[in-house]
N, C-alpha and C. Protein backbone atom coordinates (compact mmCIF):
# COMPACT_ATOMS: atom_id res chain seq x y z
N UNK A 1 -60.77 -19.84 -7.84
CA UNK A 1 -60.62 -18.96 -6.69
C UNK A 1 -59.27 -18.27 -6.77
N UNK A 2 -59.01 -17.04 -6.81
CA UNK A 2 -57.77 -16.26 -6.64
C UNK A 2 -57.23 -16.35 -5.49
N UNK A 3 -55.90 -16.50 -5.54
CA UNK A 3 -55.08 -16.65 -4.26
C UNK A 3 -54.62 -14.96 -3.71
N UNK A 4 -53.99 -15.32 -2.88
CA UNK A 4 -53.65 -14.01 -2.01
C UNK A 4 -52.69 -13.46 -2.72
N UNK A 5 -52.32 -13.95 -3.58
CA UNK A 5 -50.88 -13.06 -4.46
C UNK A 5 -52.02 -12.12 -5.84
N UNK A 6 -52.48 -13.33 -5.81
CA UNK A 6 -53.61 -12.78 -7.24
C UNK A 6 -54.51 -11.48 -6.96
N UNK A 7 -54.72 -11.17 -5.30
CA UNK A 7 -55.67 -10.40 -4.91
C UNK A 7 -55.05 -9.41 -4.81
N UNK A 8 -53.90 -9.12 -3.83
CA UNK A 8 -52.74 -8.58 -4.08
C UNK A 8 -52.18 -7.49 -5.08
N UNK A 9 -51.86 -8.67 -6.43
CA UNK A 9 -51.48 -7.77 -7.60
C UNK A 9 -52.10 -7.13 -8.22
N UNK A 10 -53.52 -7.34 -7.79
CA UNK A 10 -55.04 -6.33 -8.39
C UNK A 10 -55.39 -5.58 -7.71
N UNK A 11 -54.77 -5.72 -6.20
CA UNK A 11 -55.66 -4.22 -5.67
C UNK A 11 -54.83 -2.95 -6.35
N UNK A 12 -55.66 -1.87 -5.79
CA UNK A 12 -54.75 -1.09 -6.58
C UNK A 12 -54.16 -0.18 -5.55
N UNK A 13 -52.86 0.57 -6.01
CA UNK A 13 -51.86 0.54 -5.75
C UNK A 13 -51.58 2.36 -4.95
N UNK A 14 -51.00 2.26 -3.78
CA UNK A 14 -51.44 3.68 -3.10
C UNK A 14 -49.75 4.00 -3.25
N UNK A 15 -49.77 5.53 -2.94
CA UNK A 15 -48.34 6.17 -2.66
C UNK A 15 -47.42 5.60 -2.35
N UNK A 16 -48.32 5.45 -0.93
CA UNK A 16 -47.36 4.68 0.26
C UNK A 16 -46.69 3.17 -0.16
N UNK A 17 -47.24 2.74 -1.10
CA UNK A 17 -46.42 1.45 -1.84
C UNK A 17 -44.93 1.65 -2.19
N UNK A 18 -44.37 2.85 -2.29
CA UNK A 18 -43.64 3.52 -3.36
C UNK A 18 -42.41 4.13 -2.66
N UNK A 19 -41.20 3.78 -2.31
CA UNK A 19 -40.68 4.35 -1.07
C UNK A 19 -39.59 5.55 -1.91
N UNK A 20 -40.20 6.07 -3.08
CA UNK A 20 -39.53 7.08 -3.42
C UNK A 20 -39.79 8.38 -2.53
N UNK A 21 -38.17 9.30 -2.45
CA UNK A 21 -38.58 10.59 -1.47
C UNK A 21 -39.83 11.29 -2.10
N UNK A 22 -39.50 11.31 -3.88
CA UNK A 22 -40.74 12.47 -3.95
C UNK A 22 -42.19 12.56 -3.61
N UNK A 23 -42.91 13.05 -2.82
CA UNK A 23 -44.34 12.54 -3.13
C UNK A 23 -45.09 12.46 -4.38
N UNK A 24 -44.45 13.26 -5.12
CA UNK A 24 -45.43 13.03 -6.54
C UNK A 24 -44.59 11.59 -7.63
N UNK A 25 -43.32 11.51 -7.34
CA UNK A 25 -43.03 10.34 -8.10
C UNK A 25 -44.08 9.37 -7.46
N UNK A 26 -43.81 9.30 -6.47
CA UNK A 26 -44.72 8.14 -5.50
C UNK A 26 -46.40 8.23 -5.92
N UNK A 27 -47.06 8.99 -6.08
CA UNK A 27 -48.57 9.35 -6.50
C UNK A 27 -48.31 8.86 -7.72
N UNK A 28 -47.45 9.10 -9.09
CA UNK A 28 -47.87 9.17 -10.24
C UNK A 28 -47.13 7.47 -10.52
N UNK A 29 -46.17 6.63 -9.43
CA UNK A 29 -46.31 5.57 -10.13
C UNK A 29 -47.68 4.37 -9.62
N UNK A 30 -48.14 5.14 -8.66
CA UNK A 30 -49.35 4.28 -7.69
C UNK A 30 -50.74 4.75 -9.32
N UNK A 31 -50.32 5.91 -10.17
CA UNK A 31 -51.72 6.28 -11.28
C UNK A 31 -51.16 5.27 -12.02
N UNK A 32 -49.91 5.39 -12.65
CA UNK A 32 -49.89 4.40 -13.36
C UNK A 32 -50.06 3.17 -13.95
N UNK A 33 -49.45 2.23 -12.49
CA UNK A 33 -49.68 1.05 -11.90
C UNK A 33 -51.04 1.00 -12.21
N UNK A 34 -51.91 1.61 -11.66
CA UNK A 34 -53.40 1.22 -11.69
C UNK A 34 -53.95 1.59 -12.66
N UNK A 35 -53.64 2.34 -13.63
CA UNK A 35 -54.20 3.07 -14.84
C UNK A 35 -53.67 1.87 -16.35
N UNK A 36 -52.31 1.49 -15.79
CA UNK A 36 -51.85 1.01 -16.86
C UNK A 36 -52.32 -0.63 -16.85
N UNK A 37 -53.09 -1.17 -15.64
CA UNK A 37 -52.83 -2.27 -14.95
C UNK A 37 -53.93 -3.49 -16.30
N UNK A 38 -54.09 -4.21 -17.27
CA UNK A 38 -54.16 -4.88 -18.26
C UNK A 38 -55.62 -5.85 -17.34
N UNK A 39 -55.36 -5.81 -16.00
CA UNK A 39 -56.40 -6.92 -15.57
C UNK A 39 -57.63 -5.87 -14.68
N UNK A 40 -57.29 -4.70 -14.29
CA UNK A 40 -58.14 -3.84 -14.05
C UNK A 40 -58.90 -3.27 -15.22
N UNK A 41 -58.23 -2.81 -16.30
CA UNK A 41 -58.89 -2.58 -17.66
C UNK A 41 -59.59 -3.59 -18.03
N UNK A 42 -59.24 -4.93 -18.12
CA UNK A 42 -60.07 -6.01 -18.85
C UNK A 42 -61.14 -5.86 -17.64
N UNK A 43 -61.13 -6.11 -16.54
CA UNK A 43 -62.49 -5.88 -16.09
C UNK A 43 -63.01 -5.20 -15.99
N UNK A 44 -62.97 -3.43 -15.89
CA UNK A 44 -63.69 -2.58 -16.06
C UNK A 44 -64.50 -2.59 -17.50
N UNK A 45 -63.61 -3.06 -18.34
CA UNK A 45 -64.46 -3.27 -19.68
C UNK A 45 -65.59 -4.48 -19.96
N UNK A 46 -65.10 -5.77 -19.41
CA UNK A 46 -66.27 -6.25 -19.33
C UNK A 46 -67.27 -5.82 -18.55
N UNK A 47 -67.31 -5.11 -17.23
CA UNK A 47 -68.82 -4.83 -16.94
C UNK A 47 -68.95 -3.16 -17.58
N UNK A 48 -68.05 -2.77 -17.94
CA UNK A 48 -69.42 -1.73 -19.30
C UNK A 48 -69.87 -2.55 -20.28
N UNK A 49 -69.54 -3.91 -20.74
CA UNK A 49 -70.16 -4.73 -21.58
C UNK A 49 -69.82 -4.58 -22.92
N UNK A 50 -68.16 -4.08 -23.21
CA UNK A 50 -67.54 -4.33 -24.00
C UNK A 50 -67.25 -5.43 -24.59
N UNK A 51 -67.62 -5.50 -26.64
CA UNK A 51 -66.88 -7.11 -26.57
C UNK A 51 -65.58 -7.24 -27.15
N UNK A 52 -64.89 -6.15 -26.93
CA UNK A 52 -63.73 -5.72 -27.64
C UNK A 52 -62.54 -6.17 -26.25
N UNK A 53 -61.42 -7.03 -26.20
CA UNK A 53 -60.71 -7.40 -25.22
C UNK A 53 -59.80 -5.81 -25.12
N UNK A 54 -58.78 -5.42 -23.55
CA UNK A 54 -58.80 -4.78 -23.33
C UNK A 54 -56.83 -4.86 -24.32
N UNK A 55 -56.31 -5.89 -24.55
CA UNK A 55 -55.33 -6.03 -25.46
C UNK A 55 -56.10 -5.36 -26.86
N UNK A 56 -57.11 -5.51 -27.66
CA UNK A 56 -57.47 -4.71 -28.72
C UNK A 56 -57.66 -3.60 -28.67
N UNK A 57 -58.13 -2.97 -27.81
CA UNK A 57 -58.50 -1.51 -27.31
C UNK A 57 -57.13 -1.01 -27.69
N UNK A 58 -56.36 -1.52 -26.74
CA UNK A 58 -55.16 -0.51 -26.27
C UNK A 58 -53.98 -0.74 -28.05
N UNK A 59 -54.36 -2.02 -28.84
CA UNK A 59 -53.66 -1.66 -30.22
C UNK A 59 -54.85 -0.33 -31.00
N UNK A 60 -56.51 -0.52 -31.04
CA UNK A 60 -56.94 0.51 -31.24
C UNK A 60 -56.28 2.02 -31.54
N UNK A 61 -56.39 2.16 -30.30
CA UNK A 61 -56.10 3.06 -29.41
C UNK A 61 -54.72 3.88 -30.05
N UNK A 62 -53.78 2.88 -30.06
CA UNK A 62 -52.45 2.98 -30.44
C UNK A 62 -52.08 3.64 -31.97
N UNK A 63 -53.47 2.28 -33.03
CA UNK A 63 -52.96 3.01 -34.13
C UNK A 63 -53.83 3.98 -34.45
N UNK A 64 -54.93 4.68 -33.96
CA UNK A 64 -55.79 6.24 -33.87
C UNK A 64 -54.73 6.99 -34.00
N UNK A 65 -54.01 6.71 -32.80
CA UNK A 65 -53.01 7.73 -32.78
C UNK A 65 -51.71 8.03 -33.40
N UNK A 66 -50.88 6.97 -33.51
CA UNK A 66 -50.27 7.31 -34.39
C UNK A 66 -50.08 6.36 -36.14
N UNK A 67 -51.27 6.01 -36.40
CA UNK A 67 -51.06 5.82 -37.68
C UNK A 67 -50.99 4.24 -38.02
N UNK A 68 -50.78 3.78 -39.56
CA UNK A 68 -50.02 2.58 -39.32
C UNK A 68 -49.02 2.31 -38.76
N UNK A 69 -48.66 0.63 -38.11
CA UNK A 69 -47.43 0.77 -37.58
C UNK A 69 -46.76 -0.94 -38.11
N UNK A 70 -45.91 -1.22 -38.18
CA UNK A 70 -44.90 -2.40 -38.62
C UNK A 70 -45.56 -3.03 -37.41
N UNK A 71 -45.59 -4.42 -37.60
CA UNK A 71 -46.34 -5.45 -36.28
C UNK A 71 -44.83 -5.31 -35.19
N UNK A 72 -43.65 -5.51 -35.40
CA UNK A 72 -42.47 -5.32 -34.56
C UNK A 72 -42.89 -3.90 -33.93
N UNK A 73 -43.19 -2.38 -34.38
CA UNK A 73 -43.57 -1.43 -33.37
C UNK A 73 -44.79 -1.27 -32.63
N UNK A 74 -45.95 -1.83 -33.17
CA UNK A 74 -46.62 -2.48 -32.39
C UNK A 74 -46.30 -3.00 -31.42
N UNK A 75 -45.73 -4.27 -31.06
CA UNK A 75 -45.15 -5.02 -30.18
C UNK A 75 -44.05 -4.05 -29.11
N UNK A 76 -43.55 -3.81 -29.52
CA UNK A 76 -42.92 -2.43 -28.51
C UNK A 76 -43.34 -2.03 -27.79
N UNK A 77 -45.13 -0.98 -28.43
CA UNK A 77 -45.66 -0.03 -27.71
C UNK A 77 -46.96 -0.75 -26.77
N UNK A 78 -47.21 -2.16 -27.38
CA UNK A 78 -47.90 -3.12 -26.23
C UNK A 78 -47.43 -3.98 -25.38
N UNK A 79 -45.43 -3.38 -25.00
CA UNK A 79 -45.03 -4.21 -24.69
C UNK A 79 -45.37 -6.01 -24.60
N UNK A 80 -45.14 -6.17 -25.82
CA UNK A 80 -45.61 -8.00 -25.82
C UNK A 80 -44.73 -8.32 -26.89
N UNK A 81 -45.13 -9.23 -27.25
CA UNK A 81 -43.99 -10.35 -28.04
C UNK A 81 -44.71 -9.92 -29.75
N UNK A 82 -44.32 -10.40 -30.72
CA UNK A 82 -44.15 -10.73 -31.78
C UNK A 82 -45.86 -11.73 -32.10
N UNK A 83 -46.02 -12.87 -31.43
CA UNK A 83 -46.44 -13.75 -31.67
C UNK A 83 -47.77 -13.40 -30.85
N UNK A 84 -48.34 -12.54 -29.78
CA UNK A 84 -49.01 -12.13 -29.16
C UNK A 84 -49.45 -11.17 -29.97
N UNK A 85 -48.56 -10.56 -30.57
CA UNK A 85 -49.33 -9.04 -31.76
C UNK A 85 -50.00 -9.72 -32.52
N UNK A 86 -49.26 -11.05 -33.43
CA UNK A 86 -50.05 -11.62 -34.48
C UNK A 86 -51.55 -11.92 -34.16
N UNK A 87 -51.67 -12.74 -33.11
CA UNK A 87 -53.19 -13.06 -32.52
C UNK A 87 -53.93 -12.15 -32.30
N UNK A 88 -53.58 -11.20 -31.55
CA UNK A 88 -54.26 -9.94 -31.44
C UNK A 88 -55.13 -9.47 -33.08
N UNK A 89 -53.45 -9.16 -33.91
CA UNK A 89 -53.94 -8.42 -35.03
C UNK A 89 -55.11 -9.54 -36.18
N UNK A 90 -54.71 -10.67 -35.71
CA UNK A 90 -55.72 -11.73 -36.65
C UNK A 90 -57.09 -11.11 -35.97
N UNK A 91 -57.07 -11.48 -34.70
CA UNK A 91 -59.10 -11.27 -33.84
C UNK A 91 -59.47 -10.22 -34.37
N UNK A 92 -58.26 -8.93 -35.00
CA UNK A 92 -58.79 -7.63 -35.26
C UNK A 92 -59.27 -6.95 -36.85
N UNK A 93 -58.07 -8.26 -37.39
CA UNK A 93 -58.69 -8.72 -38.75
C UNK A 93 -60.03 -9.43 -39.33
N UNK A 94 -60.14 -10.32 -38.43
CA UNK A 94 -61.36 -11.11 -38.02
C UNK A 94 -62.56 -10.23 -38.11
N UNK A 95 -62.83 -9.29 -37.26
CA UNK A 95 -63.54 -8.40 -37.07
C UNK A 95 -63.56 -7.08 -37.93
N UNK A 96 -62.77 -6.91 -38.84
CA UNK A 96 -63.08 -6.25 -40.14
C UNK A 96 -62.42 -4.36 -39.38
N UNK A 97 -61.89 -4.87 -38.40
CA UNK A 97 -60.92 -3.93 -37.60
C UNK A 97 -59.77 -2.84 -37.86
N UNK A 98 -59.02 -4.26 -38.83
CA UNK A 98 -57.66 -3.62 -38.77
C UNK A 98 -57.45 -4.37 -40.32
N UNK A 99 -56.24 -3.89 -40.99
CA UNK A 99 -55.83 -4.98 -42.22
C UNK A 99 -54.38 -4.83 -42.37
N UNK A 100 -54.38 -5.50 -42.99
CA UNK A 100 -52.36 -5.50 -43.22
C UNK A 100 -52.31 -5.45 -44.94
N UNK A 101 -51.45 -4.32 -45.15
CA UNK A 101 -50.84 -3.76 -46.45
C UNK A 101 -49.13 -4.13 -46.31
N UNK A 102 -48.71 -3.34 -47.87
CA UNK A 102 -47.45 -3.27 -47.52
C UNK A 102 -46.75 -2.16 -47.60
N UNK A 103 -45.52 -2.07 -46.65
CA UNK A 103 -45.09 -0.84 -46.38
C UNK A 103 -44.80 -0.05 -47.61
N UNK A 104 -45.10 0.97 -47.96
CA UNK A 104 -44.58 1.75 -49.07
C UNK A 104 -42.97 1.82 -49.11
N UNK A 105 -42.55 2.27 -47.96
CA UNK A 105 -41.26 2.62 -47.89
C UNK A 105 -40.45 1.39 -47.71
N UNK A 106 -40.48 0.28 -47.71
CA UNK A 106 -40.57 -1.49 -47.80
C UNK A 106 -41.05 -2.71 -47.96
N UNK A 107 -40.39 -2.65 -49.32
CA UNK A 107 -42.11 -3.62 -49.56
C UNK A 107 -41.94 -4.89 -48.98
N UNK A 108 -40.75 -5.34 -48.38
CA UNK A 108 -41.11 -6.39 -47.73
C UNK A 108 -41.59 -6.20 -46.65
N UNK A 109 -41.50 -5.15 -46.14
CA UNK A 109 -42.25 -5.43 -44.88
C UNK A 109 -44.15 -5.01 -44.66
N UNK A 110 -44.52 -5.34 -43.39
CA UNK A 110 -46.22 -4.75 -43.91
C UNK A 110 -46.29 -3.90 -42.47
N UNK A 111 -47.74 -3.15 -43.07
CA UNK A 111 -48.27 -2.05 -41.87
C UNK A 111 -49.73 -2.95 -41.52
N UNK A 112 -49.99 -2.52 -40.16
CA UNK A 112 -51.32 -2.63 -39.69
C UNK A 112 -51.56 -1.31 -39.58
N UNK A 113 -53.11 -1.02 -40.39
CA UNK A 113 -53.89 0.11 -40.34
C UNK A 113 -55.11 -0.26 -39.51
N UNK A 114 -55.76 0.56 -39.72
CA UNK A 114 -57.16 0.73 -39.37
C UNK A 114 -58.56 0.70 -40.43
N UNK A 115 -58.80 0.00 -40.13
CA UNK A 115 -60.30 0.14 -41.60
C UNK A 115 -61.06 0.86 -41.05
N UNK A 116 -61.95 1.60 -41.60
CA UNK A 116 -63.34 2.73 -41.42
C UNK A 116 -63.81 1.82 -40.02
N UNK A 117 -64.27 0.80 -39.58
CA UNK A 117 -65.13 0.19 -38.48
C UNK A 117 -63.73 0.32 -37.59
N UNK A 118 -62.57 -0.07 -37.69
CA UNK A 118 -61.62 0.20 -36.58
C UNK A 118 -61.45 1.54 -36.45
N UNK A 119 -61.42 2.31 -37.23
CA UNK A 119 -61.59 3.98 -36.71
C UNK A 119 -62.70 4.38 -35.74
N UNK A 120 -63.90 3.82 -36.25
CA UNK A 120 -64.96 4.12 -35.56
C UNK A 120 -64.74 3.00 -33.93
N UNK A 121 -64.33 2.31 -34.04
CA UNK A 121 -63.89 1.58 -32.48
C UNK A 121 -63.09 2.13 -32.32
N UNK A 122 -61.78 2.75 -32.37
CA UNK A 122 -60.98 3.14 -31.51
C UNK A 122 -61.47 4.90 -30.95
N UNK A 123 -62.31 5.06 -32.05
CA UNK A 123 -62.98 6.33 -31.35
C UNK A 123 -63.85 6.06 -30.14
N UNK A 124 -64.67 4.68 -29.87
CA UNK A 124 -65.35 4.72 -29.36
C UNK A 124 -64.28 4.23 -27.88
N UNK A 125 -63.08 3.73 -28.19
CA UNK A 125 -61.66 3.30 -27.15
C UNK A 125 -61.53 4.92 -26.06
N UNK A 126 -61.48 6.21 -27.27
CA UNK A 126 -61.14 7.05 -26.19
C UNK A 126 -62.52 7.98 -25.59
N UNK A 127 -63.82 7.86 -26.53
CA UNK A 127 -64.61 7.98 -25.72
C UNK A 127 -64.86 7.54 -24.38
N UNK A 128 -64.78 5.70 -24.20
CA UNK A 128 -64.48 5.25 -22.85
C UNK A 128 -63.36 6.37 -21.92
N UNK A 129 -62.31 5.99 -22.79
CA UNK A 129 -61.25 7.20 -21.34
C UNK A 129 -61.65 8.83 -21.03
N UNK A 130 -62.60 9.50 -22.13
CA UNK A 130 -63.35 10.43 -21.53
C UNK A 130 -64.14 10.09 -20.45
N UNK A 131 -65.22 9.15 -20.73
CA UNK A 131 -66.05 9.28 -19.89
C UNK A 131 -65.41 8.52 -18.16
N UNK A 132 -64.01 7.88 -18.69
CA UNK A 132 -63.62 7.49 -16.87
C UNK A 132 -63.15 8.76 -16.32
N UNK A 133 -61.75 9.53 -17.46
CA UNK A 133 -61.87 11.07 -16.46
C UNK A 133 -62.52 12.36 -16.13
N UNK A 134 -64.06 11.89 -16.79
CA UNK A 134 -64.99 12.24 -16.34
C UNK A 134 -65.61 12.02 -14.98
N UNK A 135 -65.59 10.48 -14.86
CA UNK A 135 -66.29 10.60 -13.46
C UNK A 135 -64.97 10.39 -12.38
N UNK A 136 -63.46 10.54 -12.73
CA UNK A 136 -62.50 10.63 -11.72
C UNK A 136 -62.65 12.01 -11.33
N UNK A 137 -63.51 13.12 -12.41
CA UNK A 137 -63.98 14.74 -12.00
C UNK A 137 -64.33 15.17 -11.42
N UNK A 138 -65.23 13.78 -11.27
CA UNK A 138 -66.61 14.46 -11.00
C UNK A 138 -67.20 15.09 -9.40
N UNK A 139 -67.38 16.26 -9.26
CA UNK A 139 -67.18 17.39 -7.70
C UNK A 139 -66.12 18.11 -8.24
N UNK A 140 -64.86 18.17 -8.95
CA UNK A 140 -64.10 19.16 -9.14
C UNK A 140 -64.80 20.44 -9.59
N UNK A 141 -64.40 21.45 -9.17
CA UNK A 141 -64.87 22.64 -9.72
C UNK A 141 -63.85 23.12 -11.09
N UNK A 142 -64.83 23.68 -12.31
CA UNK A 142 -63.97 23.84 -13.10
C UNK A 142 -62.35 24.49 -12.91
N UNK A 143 -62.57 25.31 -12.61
CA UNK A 143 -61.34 26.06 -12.32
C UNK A 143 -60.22 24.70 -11.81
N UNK A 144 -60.73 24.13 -10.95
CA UNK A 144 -59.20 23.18 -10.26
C UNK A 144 -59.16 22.11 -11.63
N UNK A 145 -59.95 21.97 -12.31
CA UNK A 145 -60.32 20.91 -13.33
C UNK A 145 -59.11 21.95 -14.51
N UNK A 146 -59.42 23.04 -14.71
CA UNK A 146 -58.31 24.08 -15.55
C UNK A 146 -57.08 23.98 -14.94
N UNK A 147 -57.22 24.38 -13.41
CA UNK A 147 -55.43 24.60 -12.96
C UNK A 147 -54.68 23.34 -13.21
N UNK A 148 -55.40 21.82 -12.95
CA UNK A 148 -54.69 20.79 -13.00
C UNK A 148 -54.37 20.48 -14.10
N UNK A 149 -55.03 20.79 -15.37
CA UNK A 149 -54.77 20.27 -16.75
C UNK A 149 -53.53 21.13 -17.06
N UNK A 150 -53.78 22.39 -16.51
CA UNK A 150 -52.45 23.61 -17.33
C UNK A 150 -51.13 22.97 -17.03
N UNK A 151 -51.41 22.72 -15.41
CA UNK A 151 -50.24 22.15 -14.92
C UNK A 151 -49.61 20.60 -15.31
N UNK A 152 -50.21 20.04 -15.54
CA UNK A 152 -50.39 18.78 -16.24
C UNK A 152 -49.58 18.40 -17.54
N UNK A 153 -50.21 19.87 -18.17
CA UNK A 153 -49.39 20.00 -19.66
C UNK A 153 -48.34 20.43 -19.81
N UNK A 154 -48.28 21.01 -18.64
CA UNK A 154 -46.64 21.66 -18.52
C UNK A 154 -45.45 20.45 -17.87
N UNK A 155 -45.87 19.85 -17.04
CA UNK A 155 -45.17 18.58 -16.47
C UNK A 155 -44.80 17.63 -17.39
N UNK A 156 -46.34 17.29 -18.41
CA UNK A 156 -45.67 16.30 -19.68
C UNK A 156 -44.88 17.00 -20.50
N UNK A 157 -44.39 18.04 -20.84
CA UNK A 157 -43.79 18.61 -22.15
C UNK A 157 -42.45 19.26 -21.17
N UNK A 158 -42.19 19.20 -19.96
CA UNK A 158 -40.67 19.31 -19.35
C UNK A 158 -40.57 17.47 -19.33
N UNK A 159 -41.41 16.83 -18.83
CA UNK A 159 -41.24 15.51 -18.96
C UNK A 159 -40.25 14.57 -20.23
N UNK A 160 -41.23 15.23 -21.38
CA UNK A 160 -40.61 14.60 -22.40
C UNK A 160 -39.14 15.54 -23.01
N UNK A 161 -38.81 16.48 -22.54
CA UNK A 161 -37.94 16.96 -22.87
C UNK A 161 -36.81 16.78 -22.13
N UNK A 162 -37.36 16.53 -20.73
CA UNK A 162 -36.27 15.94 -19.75
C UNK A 162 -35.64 14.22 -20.27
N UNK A 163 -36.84 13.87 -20.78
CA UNK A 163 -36.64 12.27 -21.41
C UNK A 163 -35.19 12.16 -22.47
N UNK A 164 -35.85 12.85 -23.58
CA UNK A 164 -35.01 13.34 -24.58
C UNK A 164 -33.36 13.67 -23.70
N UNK A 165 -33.36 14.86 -22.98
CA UNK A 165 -31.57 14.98 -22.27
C UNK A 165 -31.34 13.45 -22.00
N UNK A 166 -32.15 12.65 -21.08
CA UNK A 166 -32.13 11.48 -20.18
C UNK A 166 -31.13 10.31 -21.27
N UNK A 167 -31.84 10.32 -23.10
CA UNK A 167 -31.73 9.25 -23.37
C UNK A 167 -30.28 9.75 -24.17
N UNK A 168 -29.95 10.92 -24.11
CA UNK A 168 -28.29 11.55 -24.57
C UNK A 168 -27.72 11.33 -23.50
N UNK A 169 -27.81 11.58 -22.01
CA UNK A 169 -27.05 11.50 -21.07
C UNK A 169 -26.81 10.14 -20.23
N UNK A 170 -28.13 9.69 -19.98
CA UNK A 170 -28.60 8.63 -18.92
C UNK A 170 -28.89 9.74 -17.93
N UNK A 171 -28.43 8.71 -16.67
CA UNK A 171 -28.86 9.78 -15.64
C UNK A 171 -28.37 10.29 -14.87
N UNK A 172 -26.33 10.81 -15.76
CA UNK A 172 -25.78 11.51 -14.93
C UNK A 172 -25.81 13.05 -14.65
N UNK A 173 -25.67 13.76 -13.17
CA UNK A 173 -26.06 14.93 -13.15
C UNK A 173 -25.44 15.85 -14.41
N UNK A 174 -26.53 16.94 -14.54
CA UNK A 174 -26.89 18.02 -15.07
C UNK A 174 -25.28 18.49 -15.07
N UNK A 175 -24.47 18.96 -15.95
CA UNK A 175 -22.94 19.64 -16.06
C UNK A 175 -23.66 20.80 -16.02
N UNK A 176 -23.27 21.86 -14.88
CA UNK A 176 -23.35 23.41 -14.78
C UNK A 176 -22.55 24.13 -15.49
């Protein structure tokens, strides 16, 4: 039986949680929270009847996109430990998923890739996230479905460029 803290840390998570002035900081850490949330994903995936855990997906997912990666950057980008990647990457080995080579550019060290069947699963990783912001769409009329993406793309790419000043400066004001 889940306790009241357990019920709690799963509901999901509104604006008003968020006592930042902006309203949109406040909206986009209540998407996050719930988008990023490891126990909402694992259950949405078991009842689509996934048998892929929602920790494999999201290494999937990870190396689709960008490639092989050293098990230490792995671990970074799944925020987790060292020893949590290994298990992961064994179940994914296991499953004829993923494999481990060695780095060209070091040979002591190794990469986790993707084998032909882990390509074809992690394709089938962002098919799933089509078809959820599909039905988060769904009643939008194209056009607001266009204005929000334009705008969208423009927010992430001042985003990451604002990041970039952020990680030269921190976060003292802007020198005029």
């Amino acid at each position: 039986m889940a306790s009241s803290s357990d019920s709690d840390s799963a509901r999901p998570r509104r604006a008003s949680d968020f006592p930042y002035r902006s309203e949109l900081l406040a909206n986009l850490s209540a998407l996050i929270l719930l988008w990023d949330s490891p126990a909402l994903q694992g259950e949405i995936l078991a009842k689509t009847g996934e048998s892929i855990d929602q920790q494999s997906h999201a290494t999937l997912r990870h190396l689709l996109a960008w490639g092989p990666m050293r098990p230490t950057a792995l671990s970074n980008v799944l925020a987790t430990g060292a020893s949590h990647v290994s298990k992961i990457v064994r179940r994914l080995e296991a499953d004829g998923l993923v494999q481990r080579t060695t780095d060209p550019s070091d040979g002591r060290a190794t990469l986790i890739s993707l084998t032909t069947a882990g390509e074809e699963a992690a394709h089938s990783v962002y098919e799933l996230g089509d078809r959820m912001i599909a039905e988060v769409l769904d009643g939008w009329s194209d056009d607001d479905v266009r204005e929000y993406t334009g705008l969208t793309v423009r927010f992430v790419q001042d985003a990451i460029a604002s990041a970039e000043r952020m990680l030269e400066r921190g976060l003292l004001p802007l020198k005029k």
